[in-house]
Protein backbone atom coordinates (compact mmCIF):
# COMPACT_ATOMS: atom_id res chain seq x y z
CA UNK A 1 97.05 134.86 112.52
CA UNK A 2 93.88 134.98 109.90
CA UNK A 3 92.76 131.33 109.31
CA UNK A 4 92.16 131.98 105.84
CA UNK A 5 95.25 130.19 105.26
CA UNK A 6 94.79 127.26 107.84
CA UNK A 7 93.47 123.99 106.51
CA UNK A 8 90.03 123.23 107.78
CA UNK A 9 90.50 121.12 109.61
CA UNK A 10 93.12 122.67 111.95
CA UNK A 11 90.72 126.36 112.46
CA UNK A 12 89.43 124.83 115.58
CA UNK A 13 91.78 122.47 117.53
CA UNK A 14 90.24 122.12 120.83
CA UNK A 15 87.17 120.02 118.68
CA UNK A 16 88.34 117.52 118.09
CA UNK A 17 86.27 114.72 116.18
CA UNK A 18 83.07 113.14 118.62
CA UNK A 19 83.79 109.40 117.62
CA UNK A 20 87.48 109.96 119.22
CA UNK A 21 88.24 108.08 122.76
CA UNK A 22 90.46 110.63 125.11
CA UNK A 23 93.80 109.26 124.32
CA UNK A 24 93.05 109.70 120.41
CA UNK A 25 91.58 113.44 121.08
CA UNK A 26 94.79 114.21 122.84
CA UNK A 27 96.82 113.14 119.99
CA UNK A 28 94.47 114.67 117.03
CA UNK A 29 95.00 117.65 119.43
CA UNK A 30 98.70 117.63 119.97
CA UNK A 31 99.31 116.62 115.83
CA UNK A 32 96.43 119.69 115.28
CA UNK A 33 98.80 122.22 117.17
CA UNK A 34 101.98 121.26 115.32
CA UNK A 35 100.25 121.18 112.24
CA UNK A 36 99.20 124.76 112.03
CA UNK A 37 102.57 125.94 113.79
CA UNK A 38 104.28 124.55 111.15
CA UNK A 39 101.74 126.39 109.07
CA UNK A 40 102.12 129.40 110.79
CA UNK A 41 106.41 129.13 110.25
CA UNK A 42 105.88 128.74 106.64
CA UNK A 43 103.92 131.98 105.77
CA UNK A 44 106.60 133.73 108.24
CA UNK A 45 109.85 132.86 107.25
CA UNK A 46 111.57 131.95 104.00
CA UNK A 47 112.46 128.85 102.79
CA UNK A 48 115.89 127.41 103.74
CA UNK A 49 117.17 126.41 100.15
CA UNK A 50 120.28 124.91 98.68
CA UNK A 51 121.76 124.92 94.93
CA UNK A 52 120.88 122.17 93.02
CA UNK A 53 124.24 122.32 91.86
CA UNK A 54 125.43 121.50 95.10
CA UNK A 55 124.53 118.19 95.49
CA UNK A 56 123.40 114.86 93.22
CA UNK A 57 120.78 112.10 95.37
CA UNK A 58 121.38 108.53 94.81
CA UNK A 59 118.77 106.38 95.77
CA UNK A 60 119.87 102.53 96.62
CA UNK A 61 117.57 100.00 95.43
CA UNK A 62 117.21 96.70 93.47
CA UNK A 63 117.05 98.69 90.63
CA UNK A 64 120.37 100.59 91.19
CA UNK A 65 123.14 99.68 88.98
CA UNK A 66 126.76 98.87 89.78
CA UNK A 67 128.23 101.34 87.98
CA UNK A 68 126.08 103.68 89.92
CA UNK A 69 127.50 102.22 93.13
CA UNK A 70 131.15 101.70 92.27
CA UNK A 71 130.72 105.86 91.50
CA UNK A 72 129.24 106.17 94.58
CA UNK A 73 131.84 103.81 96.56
CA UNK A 74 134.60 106.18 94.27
CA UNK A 75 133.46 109.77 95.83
CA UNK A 76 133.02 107.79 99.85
CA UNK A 77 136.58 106.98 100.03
CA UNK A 78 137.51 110.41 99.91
CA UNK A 79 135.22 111.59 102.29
CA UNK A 80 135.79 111.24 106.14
CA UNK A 81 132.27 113.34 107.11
CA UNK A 82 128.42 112.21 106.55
CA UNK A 83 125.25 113.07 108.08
CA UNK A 84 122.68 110.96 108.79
CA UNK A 85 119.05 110.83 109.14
CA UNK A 86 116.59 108.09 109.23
CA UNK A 87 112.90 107.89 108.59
CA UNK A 88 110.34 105.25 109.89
CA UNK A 89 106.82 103.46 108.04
CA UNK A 90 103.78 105.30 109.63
CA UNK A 91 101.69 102.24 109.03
CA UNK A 92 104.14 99.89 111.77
CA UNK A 93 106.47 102.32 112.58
CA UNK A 94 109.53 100.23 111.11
CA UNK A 95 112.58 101.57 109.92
CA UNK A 96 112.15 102.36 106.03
CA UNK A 97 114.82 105.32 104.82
CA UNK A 98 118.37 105.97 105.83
CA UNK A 99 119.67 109.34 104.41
CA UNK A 100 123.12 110.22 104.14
CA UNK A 101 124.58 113.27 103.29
CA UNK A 102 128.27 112.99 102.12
CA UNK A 103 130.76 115.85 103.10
CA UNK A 104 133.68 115.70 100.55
CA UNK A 105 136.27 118.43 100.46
CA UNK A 106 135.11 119.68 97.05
CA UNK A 107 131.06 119.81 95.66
CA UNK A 108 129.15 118.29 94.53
CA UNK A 109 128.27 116.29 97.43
CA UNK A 110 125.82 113.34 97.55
CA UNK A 111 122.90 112.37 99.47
CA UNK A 112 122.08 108.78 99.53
CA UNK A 113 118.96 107.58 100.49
CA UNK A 114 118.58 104.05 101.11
CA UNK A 115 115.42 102.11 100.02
CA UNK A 116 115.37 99.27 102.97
CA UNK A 117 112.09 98.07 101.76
CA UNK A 118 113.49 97.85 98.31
CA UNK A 119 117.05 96.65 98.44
CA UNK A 120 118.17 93.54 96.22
CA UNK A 121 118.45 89.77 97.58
CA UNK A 122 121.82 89.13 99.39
CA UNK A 123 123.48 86.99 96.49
CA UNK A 124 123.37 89.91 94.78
CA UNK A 125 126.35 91.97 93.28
CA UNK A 126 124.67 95.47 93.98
CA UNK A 127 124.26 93.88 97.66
CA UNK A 128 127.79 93.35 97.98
CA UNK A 129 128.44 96.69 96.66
CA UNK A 130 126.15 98.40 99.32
CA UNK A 131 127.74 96.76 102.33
CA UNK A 132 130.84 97.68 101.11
CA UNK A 133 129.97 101.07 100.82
CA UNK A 134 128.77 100.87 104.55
CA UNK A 135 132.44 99.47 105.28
CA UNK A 136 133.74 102.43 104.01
CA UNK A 137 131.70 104.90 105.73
CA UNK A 138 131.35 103.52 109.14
CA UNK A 139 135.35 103.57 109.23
CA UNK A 140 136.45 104.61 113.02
CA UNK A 141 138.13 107.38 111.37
CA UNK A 142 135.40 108.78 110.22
CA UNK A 143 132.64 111.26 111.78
CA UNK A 144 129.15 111.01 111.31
CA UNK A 145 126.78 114.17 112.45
CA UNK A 146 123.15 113.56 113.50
CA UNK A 147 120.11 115.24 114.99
CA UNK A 148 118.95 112.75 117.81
CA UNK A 149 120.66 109.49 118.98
CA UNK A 150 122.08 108.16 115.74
CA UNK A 151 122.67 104.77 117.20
CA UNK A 152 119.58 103.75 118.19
CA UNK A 153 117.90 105.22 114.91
CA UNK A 154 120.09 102.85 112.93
CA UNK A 155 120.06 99.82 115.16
CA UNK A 156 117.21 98.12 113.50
CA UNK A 157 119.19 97.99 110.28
CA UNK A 158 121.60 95.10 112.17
CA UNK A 159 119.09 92.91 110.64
CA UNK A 160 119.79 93.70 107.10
CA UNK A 161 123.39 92.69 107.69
CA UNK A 162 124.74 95.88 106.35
CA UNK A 163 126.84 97.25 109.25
CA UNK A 164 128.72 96.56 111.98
CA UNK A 165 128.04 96.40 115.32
CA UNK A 166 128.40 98.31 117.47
CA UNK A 167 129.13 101.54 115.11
CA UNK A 168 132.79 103.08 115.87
CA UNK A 169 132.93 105.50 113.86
CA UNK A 170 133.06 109.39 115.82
CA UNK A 171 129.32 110.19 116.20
CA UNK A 172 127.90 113.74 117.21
CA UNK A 173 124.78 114.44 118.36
CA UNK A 174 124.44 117.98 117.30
CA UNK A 175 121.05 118.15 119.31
CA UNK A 176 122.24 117.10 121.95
CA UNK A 177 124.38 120.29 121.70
CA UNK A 178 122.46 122.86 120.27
CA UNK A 179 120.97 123.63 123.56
CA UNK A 180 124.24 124.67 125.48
CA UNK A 181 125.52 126.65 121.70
CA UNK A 182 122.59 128.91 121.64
CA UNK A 183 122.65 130.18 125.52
CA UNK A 184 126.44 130.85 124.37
CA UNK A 185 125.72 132.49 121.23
CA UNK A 186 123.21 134.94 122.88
CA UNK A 187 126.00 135.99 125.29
CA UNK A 188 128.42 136.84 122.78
CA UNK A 189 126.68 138.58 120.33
CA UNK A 190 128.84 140.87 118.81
CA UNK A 191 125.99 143.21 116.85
CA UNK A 192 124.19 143.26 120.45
CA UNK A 193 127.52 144.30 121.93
CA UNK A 194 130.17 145.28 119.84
CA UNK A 195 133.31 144.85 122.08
CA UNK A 196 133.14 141.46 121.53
CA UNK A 197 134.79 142.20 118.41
CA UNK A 198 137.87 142.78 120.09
CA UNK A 199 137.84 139.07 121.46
CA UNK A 200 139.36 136.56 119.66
CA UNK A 201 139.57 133.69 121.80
CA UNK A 202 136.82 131.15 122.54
CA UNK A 203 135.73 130.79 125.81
CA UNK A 204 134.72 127.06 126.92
CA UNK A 205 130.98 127.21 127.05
CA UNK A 206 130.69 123.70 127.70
CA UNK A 207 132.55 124.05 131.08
CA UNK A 208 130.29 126.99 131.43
CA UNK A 209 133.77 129.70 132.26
CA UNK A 210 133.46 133.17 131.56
CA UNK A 211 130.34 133.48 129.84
CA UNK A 212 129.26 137.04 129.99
CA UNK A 213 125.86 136.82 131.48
CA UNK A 214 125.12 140.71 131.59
CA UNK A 215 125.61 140.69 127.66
CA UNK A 216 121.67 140.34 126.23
CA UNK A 217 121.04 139.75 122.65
CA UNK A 218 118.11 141.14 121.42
CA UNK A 219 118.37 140.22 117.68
CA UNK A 220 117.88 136.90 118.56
CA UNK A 221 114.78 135.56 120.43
CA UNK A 222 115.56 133.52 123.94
CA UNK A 223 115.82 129.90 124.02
CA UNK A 224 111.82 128.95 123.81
CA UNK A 225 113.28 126.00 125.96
CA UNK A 226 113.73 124.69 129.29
CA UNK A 227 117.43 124.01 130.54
CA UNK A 228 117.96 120.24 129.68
CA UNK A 229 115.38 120.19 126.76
CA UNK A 230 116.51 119.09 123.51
CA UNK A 231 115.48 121.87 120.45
CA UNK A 232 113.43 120.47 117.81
CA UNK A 233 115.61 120.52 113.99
CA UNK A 234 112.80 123.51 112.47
CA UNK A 235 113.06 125.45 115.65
CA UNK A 236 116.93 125.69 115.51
CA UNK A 237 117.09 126.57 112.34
CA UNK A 238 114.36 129.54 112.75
CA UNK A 239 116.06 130.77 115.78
CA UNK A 240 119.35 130.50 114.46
CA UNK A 241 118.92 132.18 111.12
CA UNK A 242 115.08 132.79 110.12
CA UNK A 243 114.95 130.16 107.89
CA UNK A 244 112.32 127.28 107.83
CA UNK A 245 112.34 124.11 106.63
CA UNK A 246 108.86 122.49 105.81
CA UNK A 247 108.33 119.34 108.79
CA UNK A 248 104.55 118.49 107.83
CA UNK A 249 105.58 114.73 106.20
CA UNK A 250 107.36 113.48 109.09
CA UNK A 251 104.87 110.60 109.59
CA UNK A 252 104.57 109.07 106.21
CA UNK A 253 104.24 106.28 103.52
CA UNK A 254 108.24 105.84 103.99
CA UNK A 255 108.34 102.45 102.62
CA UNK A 256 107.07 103.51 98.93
CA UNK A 257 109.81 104.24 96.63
CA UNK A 258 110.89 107.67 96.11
CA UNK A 259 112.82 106.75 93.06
CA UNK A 260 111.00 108.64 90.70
CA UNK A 261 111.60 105.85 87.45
CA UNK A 262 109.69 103.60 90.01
CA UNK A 263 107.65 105.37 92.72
CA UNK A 264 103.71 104.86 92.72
CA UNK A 265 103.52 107.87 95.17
CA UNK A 266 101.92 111.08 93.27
CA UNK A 267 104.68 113.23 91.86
CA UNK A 268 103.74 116.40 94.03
CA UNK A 269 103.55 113.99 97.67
CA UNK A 270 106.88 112.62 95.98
CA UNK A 271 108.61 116.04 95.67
CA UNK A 272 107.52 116.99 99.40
CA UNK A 273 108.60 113.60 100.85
CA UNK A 274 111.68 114.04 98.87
CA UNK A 275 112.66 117.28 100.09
CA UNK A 276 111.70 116.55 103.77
CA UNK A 277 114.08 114.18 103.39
CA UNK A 278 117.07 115.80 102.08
CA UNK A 279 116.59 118.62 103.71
CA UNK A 280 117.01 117.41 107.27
CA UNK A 281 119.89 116.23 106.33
CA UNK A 282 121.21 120.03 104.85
CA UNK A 283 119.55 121.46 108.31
CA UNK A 284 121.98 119.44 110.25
CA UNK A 285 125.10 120.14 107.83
CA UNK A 286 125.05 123.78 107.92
CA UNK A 287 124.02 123.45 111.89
CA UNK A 288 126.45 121.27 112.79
CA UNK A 289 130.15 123.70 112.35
CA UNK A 290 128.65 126.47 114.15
CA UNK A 291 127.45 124.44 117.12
CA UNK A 292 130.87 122.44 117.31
CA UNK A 293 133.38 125.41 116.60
CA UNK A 294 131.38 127.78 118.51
CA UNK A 295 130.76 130.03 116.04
CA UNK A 296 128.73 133.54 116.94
CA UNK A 297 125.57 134.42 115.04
CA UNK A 298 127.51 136.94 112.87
CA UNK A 299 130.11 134.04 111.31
CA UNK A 300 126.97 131.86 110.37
CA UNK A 301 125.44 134.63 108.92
CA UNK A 302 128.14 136.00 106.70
CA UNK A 303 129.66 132.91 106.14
CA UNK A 304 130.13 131.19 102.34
CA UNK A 305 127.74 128.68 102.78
CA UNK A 306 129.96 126.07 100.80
CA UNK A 307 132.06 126.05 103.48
CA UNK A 308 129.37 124.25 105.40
CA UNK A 309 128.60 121.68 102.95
CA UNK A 310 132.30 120.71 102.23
CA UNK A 311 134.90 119.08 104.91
CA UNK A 312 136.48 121.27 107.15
CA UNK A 313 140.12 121.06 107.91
CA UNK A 314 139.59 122.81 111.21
CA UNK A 315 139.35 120.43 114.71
CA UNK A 316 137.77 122.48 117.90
CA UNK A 317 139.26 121.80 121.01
CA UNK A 318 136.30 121.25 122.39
CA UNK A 319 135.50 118.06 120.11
CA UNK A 320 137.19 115.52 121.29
CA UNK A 321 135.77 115.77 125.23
CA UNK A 322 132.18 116.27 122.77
CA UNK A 323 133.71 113.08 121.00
CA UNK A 324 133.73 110.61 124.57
CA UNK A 325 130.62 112.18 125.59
CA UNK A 326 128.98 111.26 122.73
CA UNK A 327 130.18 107.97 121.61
CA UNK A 328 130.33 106.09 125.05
CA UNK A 329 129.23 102.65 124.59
CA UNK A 330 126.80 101.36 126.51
CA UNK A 331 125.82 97.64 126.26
CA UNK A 332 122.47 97.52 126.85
CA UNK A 333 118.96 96.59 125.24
CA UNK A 334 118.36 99.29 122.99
CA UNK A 335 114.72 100.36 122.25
CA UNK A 336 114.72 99.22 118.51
CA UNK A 337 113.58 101.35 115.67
CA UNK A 338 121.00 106.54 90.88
CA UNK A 339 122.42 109.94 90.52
CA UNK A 340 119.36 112.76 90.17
CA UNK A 341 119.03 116.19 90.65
CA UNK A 342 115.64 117.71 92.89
CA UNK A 343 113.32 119.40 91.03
CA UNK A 344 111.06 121.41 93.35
CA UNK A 345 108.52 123.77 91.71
CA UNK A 346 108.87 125.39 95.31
CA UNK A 347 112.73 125.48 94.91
CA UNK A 348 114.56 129.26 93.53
CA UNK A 349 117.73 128.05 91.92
CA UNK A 350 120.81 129.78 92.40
CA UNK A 351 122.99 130.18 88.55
CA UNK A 352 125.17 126.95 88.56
CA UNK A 353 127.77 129.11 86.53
CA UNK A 354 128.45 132.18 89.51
CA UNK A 355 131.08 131.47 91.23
CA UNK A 356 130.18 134.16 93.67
CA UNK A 357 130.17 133.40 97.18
CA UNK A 358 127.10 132.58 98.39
CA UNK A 359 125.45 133.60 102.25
CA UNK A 360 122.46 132.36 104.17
CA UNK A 361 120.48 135.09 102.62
CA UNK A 362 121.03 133.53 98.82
CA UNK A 363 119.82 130.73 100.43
CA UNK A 364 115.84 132.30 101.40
CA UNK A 365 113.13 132.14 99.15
CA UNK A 366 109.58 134.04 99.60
CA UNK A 367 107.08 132.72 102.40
CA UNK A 368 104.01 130.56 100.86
CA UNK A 369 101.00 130.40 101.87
CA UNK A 370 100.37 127.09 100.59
CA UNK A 371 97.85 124.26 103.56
CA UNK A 372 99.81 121.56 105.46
CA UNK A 373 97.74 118.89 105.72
CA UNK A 374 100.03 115.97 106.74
CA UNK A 375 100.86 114.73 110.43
CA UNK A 376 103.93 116.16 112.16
CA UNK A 377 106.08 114.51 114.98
CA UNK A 378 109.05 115.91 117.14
CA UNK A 379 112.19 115.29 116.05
CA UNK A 380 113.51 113.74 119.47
CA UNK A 381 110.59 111.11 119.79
CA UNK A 382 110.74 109.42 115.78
CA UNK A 383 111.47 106.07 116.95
CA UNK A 384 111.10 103.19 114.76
CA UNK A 385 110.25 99.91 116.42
CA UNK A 386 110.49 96.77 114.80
CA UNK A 387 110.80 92.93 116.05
CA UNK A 388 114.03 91.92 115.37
CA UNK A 389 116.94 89.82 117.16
CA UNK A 390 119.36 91.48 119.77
CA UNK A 391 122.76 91.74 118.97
CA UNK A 392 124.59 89.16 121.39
CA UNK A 393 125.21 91.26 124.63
CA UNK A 394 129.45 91.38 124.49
CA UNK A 395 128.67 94.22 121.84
């Protein structure tokens, strides 16, 4: 690829700055690489996007109000599915942001992100109100979808006294599943081999049975990973459906507000953070069905993608052995860690009035060709680290 397009500083990686000692060169190296691949994934794919109209953010704060919240508390007790995400301080790698997508069986849904730098004082009524909100969703009942260990991302927030522990609500690590879903989606590729068409049932890919090996899909690329590896969130989403989602503020000023009627941040750095953050969340959502239900590459493509975004009345088989594999717990000393619509200039808004169904390819916008300049990390090593107290062991 030209580097007309490449920042500067990433045109020759292997140089790294003189003053650097080895273990800093290796790092400016490794952040250098991921930089410019990210780069590189930008100009060559579109944009995953979703409707504004979709979705409202609520961001929880000592400035929220309580009619905000009670609104907020309103739509969660309807709602038995969330994702999660978390995001960590760059400066001392604490735990900062805690985004959570709701999945409600009718839009809009809501994505709240939580302000832990920011929240009110515990005598507080809005206080009350968000720990009662964390009541609701951390129900056993309820699932909760994530893209790495969702546990320990959110076991530093014991010390705010918000939740529970240990968490019992259903957890899936859709991650920790992608891997086995792909190798089982290549094999049953029904534009690669059209027979497949004739099969309705679901083989059990995660007991690896009848998996048919000699079928080779070759509109898909091969796993770029090694058996056991986990997939990073950008790469799924490129190699499931040739979308990309923009991962160059994953280390970041995460403690500044991104309430924009309060935020000091620049409005463009803002916007970015903003959509980084939502959008992990939406990466997971629409991944998360597919990988579960063992869907082929054909039903993700054609499928209405408000199906993904809305709760599904559909249980695989397969979930509840996924369901004790995933939410064994282990008791053990874990390595600690109000309502506004996005406005992206990057964003291409779908009509809020069609009621037309829309598919993963209403959901692309054009490649841009714009510099990345911030630091990347992988997905599966964010870990936020902070001092705090150990729950007592019997949890």
């Amino acid at each position: 690829m030209s580097d007309k397009f490449v920042p500067y500083h990433l045109r020759d990686i292997n140089n790294p700055p003189a003053h650097l000692d080895e273990n800093q060169k290796s790092n400016w190296i490794r952040t250098a690489q991921k930089a410019k691949k990210n780069c590189q994934n930008q100009q060559q794919y579109p944009a995953f996007n979703i409707p504004t109209s979709f979705y409202e953010i609520i961001y929880i704060n000592k400035n929220t109000t309580t009619e905000t919240m009670q609104k907020l508390i309103n739509h969660v007790r309807n709602c038995n599915e969330f994702t999660f995400d978390t995001e960590g301080e760059k400066s001392n790698k604490q735990l900062a942001l805690i985004q959570i997508q709701t999945i409600p069986q009718q839009l809009p849904f809501f994505v709240v992100l939580l302000e832990l730098p920011h929240l009110p004082s515990h005598d507080t009524l809005i206080y009350v109100k968000i720990k009662q909100l964390f009541q609701l969703i951390f129900q056993s009942k309820n699932k909760l979808y994530s893209w790495g260990p969702l546990r320990q991302e959110l076991y530093p927030a014991v010390n705010y006294e918000l939740l529970e522990w240990p968490i019992k609500s259903q957890i899936y690590d859709i991650q920790l599943e992608f891997n086995k879903w792909y190798t089982w989606a290549l094999s049953h590729c029904e534009v690669c081999s059209p027979s497949l068409l004739q099969h309705h049932a679901i083989n059990d890919v995660r007991s690896n049975t009848n998996i048919k090996t000699s079928s080779k899909c070759t509109c898909h690329e091969a796993s770029p990973y090694r058996p056991g590896e986990t997939w990073g969130l950008q790469e799924a989403l490129i190699y499931t459906c040739q979308l990309f989602i923009d991962k160059s503020m994953t280390v970041n000023s995460w403690a500044r507000e991104l309430d924009p009627h309060h935020s000091t941040l620049p409005t463009t750095t803002r916007e970015k953070m903003l959509r980084y953050a939502i959008y992990d969340c939406f990466t997971t959502t629409y991944l998360a069905r597919p990988v579960l239900e063992d869907w082929t590459f054909e039903k993700v493509k054609n499928i209405n993608v408000l199906n993904l975004f809305q709760a599904s009345s559909f249980t695989s088989p397969s979930l509840s052995s996924l369901h004790q594999a995933n939410n064994t717990i282990i008791h053990t000393t874990i390595n600690p860690q109000t309502f506004k619509n996005v406005i992206d200039n990057d964003l291409k808004f779908i009509s809020e009035d069609s009621d037309d169904e829309i598919t993963i390819n209403q959901c692309r916008t054009s490649p841009v060709n714009t510099a990345l300049y911030e630091q990347i990390s992988d997905d599966e090593q964010q870990q936020h680290q902070p001092s705090l107290k150990q729950p007592s062991p019997h949890n």
